[in-house]
Protein backbone atom coordinates (compact mmCIF):
# COMPACT_ATOMS: atom_id res chain seq x y z
CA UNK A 1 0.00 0.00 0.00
CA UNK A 2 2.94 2.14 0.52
CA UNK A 3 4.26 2.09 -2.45
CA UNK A 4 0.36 2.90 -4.38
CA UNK A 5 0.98 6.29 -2.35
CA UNK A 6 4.28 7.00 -4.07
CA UNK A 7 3.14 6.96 -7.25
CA UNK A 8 2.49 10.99 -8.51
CA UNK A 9 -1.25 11.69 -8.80
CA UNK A 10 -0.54 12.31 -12.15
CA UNK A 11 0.83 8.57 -13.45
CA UNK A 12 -2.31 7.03 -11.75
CA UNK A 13 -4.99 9.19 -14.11
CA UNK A 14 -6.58 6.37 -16.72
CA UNK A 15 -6.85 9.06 -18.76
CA UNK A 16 -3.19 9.65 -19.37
CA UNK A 17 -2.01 6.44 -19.60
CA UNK A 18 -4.62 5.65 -21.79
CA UNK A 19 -3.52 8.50 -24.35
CA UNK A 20 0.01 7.64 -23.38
CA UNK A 21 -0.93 4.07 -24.78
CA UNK A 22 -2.63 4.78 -27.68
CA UNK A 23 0.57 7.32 -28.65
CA UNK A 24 3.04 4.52 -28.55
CA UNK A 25 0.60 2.29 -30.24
CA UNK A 26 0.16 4.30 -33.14
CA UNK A 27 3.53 5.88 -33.45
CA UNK A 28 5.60 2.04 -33.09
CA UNK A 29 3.44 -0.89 -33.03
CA UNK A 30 0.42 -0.44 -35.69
CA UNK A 31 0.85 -1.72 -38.61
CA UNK A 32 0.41 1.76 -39.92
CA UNK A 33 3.41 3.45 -37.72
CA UNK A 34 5.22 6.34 -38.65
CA UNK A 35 8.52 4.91 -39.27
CA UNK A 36 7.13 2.30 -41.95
CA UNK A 37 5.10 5.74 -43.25
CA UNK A 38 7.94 7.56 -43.55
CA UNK A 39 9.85 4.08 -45.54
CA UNK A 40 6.53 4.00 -48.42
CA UNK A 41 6.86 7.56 -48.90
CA UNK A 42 10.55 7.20 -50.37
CA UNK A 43 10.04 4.17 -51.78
CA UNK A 44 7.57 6.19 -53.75
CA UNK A 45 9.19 8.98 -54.48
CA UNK A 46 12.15 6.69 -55.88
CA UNK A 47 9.81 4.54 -57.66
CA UNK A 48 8.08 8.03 -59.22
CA UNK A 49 11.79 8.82 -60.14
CA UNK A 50 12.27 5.50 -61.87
CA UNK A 51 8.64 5.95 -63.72
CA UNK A 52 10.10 9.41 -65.09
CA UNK A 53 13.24 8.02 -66.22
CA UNK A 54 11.63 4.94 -67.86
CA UNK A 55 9.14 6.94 -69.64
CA UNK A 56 11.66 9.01 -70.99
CA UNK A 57 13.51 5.84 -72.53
CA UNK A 58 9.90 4.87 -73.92
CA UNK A 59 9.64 8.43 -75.68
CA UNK A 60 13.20 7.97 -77.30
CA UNK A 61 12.76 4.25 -78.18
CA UNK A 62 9.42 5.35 -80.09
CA UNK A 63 11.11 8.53 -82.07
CA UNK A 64 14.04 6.22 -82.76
CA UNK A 65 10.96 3.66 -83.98
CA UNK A 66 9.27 6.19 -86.01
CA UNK A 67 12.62 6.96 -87.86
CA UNK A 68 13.42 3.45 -88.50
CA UNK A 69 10.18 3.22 -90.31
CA UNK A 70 10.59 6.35 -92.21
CA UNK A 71 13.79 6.78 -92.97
CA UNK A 72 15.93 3.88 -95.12
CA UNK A 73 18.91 5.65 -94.44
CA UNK A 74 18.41 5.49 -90.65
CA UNK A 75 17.71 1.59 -90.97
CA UNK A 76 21.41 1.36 -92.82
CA UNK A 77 22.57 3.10 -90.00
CA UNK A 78 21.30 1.25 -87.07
CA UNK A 79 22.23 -2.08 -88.38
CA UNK A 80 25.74 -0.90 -89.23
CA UNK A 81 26.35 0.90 -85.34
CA UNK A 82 23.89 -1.66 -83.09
CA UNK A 83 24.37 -4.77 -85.25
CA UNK A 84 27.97 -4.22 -86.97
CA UNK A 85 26.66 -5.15 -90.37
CA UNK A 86 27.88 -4.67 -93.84
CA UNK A 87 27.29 -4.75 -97.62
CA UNK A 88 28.97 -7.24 -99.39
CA UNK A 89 31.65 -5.43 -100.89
CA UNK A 90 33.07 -3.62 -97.64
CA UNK A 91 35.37 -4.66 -95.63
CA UNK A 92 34.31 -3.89 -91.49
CA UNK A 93 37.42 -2.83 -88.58
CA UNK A 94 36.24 -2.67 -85.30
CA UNK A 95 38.56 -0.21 -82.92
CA UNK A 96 37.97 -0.42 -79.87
CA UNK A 97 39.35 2.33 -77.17
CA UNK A 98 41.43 0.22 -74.13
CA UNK A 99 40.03 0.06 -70.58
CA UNK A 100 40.89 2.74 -67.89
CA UNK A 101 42.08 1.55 -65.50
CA UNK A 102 40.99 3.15 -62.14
C-alpha cells in the first residue's frame, strides 16, 4: 500500500495512460506506424523517379521507332552501329578504345 501512495497523482490518471498508450501504439506498433510511413513515402518517391526516367527511354525508343520506319537511311545506319553489319563489298574494322584503368 505504501508504495500505491508514491506513485504521482498524475501517473495514476486512466486518462493519461490511456492517451500515453494509444501514442506509442500508433507511433511504433500499428501496422500503420510512422517509421514504416515515412519508408513507403521514399520508396515512392524513388519509384516516381524511376517511372520518369523509364518513360523518358519509352519516348526515345518510339522517335528512334518512327525513324526506323521512315527513314531507309536510318535503318542502314542502325544495323551498321547496333548490329555491326555490312554490304557485301566492304570490308568492317572494329577499334575499340582500351580500358581505364581506375
Amino acid at each position: 500500500m505504501k508504495y500505491i501512495n508514491r506513485i504521482p497523482s498524475w501517473l495514476k490518471n486512466k486518462y493519461l495512460i490511456t492517451i500515453a498508450f494509444f501514442a506509442v501504439w500508433m507511433l511504433f506498433i500499428d501496422q500503420k506506424d510512422v517509421l514504416s510511413d515515412f519508408e513507403r513515402r521514399s520508396k515512392l518517391e524513388e519509384l516516381e523517379k524511376s517511372q520518369q526516367h523509364l518513360k523518358q527511354l519509352i519516348s526515345a525508343s518510339r522517335q528512334e521507332l518512327d525513324l526506323l520506319k521512315n527513314n531507309a537511311e536510318s535503318i542502314e545506319k542502325y544495323a551498321r552501329e547496333k548490329y555491326m553489319m555490312k554490304k557485301d563489298n566492304e570490308d568492317l574494322f572494329i577499334v575499340k578504345s582500351p580500358p581505364e584503368n581506375k
